[in-house]
Structures are given as structure tokens and as C-alpha cells.
C-alpha atoms as a PDB file:
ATOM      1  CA  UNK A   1     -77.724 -15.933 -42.657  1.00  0.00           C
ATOM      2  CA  UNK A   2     -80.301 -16.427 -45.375  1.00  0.00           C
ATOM      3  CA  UNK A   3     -82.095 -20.238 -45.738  1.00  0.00           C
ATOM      4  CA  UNK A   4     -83.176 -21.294 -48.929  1.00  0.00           C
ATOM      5  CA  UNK A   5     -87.061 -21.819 -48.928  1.00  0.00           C
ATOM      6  CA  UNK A   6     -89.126 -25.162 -49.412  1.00  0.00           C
ATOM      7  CA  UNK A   7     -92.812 -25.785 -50.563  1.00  0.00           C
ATOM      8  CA  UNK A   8     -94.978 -27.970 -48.329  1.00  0.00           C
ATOM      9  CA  UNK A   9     -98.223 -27.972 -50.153  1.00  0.00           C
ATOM     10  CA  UNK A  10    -101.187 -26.875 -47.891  1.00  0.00           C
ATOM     11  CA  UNK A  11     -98.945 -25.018 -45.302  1.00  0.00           C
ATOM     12  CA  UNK A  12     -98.725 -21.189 -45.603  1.00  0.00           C
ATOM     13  CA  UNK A  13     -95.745 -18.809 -46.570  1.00  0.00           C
ATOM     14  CA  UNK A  14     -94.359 -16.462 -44.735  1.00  0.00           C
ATOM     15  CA  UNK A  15     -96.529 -13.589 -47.607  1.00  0.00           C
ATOM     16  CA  UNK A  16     -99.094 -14.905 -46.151  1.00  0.00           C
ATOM     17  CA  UNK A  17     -98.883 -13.794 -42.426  1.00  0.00           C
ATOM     18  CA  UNK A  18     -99.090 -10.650 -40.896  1.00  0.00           C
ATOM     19  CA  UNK A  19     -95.631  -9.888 -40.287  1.00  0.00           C
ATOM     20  CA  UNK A  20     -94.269  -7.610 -37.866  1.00  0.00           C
ATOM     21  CA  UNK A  21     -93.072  -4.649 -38.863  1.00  0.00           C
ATOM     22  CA  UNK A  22     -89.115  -4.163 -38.983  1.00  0.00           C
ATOM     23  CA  UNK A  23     -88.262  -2.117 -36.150  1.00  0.00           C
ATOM     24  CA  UNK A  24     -84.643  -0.162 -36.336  1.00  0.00           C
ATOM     25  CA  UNK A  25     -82.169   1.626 -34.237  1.00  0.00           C
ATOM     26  CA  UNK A  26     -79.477   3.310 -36.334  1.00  0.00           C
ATOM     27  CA  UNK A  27     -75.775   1.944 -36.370  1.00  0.00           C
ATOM     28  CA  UNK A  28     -74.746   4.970 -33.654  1.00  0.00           C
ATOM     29  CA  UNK A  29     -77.459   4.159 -31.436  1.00  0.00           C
ATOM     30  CA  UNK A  30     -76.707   2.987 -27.982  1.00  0.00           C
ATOM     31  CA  UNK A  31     -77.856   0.051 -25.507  1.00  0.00           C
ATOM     32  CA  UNK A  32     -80.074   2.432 -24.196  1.00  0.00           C
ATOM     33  CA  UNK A  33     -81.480   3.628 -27.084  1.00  0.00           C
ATOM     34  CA  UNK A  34     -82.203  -0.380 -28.381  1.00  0.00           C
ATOM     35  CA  UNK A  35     -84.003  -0.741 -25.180  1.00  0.00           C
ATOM     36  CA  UNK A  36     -86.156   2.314 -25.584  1.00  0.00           C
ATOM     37  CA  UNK A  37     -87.197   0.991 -29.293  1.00  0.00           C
ATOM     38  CA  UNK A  38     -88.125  -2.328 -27.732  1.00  0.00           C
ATOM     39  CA  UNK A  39     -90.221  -0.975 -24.904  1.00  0.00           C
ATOM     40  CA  UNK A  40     -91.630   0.767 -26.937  1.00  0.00           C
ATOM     41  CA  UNK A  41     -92.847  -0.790 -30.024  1.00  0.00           C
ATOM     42  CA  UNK A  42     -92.977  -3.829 -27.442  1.00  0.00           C
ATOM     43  CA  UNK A  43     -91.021  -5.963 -29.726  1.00  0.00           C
ATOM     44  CA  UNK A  44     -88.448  -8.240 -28.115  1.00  0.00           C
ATOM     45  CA  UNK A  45     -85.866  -7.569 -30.950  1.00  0.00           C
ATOM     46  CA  UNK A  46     -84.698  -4.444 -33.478  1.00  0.00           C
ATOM     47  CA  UNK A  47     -82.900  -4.280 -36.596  1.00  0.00           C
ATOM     48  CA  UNK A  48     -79.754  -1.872 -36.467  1.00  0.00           C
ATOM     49  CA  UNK A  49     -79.012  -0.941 -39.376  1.00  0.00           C
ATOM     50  CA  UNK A  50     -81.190   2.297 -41.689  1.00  0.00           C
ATOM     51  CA  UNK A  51     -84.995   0.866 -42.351  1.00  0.00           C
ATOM     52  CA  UNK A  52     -84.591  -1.628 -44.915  1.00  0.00           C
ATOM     53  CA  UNK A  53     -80.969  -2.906 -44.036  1.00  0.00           C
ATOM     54  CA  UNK A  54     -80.408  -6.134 -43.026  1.00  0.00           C
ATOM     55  CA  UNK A  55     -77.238  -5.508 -41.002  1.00  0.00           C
ATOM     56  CA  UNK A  56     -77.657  -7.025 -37.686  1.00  0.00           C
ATOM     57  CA  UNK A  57     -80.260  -7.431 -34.912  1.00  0.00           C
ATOM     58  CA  UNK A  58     -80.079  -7.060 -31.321  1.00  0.00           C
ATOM     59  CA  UNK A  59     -82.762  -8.964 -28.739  1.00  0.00           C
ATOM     60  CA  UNK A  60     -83.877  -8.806 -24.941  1.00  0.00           C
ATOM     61  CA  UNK A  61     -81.672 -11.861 -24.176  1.00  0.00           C
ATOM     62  CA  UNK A  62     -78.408  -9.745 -25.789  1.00  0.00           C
ATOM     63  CA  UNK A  63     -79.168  -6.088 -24.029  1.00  0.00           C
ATOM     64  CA  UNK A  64     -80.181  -8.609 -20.442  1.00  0.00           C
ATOM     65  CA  UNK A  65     -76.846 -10.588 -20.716  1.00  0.00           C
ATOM     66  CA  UNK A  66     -74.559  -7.314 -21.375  1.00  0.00           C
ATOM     67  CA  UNK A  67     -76.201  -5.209 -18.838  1.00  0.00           C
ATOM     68  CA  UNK A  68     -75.879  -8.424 -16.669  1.00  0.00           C
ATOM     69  CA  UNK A  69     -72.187  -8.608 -17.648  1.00  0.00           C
ATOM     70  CA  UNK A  70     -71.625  -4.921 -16.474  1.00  0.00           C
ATOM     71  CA  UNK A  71     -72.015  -2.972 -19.908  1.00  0.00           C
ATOM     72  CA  UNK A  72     -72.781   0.535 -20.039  1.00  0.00           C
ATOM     73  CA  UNK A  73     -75.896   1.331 -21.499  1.00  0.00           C
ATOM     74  CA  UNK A  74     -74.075   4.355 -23.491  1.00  0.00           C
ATOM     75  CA  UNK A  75     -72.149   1.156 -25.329  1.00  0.00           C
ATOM     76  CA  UNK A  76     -73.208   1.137 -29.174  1.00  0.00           C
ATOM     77  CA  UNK A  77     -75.648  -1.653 -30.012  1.00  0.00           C
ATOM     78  CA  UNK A  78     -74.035  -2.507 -32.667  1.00  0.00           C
ATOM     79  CA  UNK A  79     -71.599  -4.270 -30.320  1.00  0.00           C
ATOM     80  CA  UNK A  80     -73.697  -6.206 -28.886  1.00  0.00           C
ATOM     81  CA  UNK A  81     -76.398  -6.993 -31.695  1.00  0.00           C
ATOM     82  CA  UNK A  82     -75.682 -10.493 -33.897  1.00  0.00           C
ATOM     83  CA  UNK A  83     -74.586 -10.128 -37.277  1.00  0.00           C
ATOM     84  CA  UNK A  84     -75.822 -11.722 -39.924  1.00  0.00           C
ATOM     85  CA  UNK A  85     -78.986 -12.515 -38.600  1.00  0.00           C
ATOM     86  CA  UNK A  86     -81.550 -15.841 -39.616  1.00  0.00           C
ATOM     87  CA  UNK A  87     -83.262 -14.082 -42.174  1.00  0.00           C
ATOM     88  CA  UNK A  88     -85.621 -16.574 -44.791  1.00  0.00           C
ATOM     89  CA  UNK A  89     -87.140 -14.620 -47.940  1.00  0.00           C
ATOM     90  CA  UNK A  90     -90.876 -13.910 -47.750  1.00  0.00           C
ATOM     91  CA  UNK A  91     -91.904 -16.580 -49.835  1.00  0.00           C
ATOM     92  CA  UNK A  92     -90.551 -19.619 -48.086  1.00  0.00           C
ATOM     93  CA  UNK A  93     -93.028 -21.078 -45.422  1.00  0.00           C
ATOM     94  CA  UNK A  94     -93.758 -21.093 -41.914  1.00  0.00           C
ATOM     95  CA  UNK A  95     -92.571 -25.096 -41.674  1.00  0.00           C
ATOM     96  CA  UNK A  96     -89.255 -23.152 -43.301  1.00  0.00           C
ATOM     97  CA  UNK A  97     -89.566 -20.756 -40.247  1.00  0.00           C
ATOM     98  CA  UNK A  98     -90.386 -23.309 -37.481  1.00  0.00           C
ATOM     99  CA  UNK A  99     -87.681 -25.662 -38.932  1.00  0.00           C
ATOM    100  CA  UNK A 100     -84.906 -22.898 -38.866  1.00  0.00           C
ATOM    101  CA  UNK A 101     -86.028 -21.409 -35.165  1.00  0.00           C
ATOM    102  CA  UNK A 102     -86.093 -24.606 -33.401  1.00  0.00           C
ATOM    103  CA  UNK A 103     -82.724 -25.823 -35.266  1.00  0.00           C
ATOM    104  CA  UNK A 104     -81.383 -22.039 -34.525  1.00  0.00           C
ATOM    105  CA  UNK A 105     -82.613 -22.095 -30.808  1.00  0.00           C
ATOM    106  CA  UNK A 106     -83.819 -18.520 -31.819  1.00  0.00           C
ATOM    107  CA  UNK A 107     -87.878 -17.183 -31.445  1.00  0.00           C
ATOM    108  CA  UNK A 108     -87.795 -14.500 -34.610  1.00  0.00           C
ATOM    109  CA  UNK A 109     -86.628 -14.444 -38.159  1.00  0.00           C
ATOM    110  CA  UNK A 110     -86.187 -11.246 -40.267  1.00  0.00           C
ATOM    111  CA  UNK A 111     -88.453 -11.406 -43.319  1.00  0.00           C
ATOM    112  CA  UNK A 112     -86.808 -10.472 -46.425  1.00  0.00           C
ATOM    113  CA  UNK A 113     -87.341  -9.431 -50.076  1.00  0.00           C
ATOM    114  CA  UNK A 114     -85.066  -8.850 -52.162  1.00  0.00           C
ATOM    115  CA  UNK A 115     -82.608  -8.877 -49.718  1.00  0.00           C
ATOM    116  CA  UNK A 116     -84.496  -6.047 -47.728  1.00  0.00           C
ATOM    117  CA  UNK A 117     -85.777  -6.501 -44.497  1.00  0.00           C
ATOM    118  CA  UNK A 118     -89.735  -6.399 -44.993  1.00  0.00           C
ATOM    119  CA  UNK A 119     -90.610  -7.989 -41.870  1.00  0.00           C
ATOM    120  CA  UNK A 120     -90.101 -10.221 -38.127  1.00  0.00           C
ATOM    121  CA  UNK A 121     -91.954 -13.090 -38.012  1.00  0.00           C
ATOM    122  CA  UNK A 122     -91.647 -15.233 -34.045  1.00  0.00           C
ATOM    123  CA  UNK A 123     -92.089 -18.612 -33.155  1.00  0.00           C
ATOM    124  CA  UNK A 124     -95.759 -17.708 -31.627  1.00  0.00           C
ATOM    125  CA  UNK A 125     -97.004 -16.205 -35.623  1.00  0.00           C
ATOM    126  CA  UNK A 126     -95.592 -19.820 -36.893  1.00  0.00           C
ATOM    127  CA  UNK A 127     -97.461 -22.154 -34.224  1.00  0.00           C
ATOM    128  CA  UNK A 128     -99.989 -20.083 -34.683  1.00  0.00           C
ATOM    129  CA  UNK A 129     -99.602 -20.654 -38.515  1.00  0.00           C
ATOM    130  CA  UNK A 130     -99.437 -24.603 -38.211  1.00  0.00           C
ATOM    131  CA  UNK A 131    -101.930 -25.307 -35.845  1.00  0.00           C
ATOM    132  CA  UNK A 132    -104.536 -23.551 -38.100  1.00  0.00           C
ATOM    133  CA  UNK A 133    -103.443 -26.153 -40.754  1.00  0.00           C
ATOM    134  CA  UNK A 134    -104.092 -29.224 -38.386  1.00  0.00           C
ATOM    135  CA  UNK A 135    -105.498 -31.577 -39.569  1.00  0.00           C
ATOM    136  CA  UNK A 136    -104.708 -36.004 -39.866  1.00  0.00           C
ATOM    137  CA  UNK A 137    -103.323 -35.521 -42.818  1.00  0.00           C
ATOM    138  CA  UNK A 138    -101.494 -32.223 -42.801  1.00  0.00           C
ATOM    139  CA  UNK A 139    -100.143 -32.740 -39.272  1.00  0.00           C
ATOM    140  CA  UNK A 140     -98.583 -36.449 -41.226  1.00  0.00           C
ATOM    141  CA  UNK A 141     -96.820 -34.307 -43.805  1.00  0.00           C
ATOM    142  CA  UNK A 142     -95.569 -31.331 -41.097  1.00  0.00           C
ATOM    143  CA  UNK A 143     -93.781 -34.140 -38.959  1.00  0.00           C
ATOM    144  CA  UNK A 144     -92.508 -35.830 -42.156  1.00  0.00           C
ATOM    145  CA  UNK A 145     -90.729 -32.816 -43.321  1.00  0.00           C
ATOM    146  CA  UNK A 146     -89.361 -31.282 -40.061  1.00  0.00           C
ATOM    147  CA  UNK A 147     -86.124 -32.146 -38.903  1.00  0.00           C
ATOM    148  CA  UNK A 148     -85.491 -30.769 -34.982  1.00  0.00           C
ATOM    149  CA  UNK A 149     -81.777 -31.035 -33.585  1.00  0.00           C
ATOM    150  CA  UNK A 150     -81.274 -31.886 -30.079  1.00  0.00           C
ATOM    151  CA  UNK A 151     -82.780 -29.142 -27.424  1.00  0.00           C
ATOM    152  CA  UNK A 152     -79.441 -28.119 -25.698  1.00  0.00           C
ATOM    153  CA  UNK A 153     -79.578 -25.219 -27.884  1.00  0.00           C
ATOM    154  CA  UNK A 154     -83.382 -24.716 -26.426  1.00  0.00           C
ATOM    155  CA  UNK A 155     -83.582 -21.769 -23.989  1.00  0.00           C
ATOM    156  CA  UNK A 156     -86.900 -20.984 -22.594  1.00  0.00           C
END
């Protein structure tokens, strides 16, 4: 699911960060295999998809819930990754990225360009992002402009 960017003058875009790097698992690749990836890039989430596909992306909190469910870890990902991930082009901002997490309940969006996956950006790069930016003023306009629905979609 792609969000359309804003400008917020004074607070960074998402070019401006260093993003993650887009870490994959092919289509065929199993729950096992997803884990591995993770572990071992120590990323909480992959793409699966080929590099540069946007296709879907599996987390942690999907491979703990269907392992906790009783699903075998030779089980494609595929089937248990979301499609249609939050994905926000790499020029929209990190107030764009905050806004969509929290209203998302999510902690990573996929970085895009040209409809490419170039990037992950979490929830800790974008508080990072903002709190660099503090200051009377700036912190006015960041509260102005973000919009938070209610925190039952909040996991911790």
C-alpha cells in the first residue's frame, strides 16, 4: 500500500536517512529460510519477492504467531508474509513515516523508488529523525501536522 508524500518544511525525507538495506527471501523460500535471513542480517523483517520487488514482506511477529499456531517451518513464506506492504516513496518524509507507522500499528516501511524497493526504514530511524529536529518551534509544527488514531492497534 503506497501513501502519497507531504512536505513539512525543516523535517527530513526519507533520501535523507540511512536506510536499511532491502533484505529478500525468494517467493519458494520457506519459514525457515525467512528466519535464517532475519537472524542473520538481524533485521526484524524481509522482502519476498527477487531484490527490487515489492511483493510482500514477512516480520518476527508473522513467523512467531505461525510457528505459535503450529506451522511447519518447511511452509512457504509467502503464506504467511503480508501483501501489499506500507511502502512510502523515498522522497516523502519521516513525519510521512511516523504518521503512517503509528496509524498502521506497524514499526518498518519499505522505501521505494520508482516503485522498487530501495530501502526499510523503522520507527527507531524516524524518532531518531524527529528528535534531531527538536526544537520550540519545529516540535509546534510536528504536532500540528500529525494525526495519531487510537492505540488499540498499538502492540508493543
Amino acid at each position: 500500500m503506497a501513501v502519497k508524500p507531504s512536505h513539512v518544511a525543516g523535517v527530513p525525507r526519507l533520501s535523507e536517512l540511512r536506510l536499511r538495506a532491502v533484505v529478500s527471501v525468494g517467493p519458494a523460500g520457506t519459514v525457515d529460510r525467512g528466519a535464517r535471513v532475519m537472524r542473520a542480517h538481524g533485521w526484524p523483517s524481509v522482502v519476498v519477492g527477487e531484490p527490487g520487488e515489492l511483493i510482500s514482506v514477512v516480520t518476527e511477529r508473522d513467523l512467531t504467531a505461525a510457528l505459535a499456531d503450529g506451522l511447519d517451518t518447511g511452509t512457504p513464506v509467502r503464506e504467511v508474509a503480508a501483501p501489499n506492504p506500507l511502502s512510502l516513496p523515498i522522497v516523502a518524509t519521516v513525519l510521512d513515516a511516523a504518521t503512517v507507522m503509528l496509524g498502521a500499528g506497524v514499526r518498518h516501511v519499505v522505501v521505494t523508488l520508482d516503485r522498487q524497493a530501495v530501502g526499510v526504514v523503522s520507527m527507531r530511524d524516524v524518532l531518531a529523525a524527529l528528535v534531531r529536529q527538536v526544537n520550540p518551534e519545529g516540535v509546534l509544527t510536528l504536532v500540528e501536522q500529525v494525526v495519531v488514531d487510537v492505540p488499540e492497534h498499538w502492540s508493543g
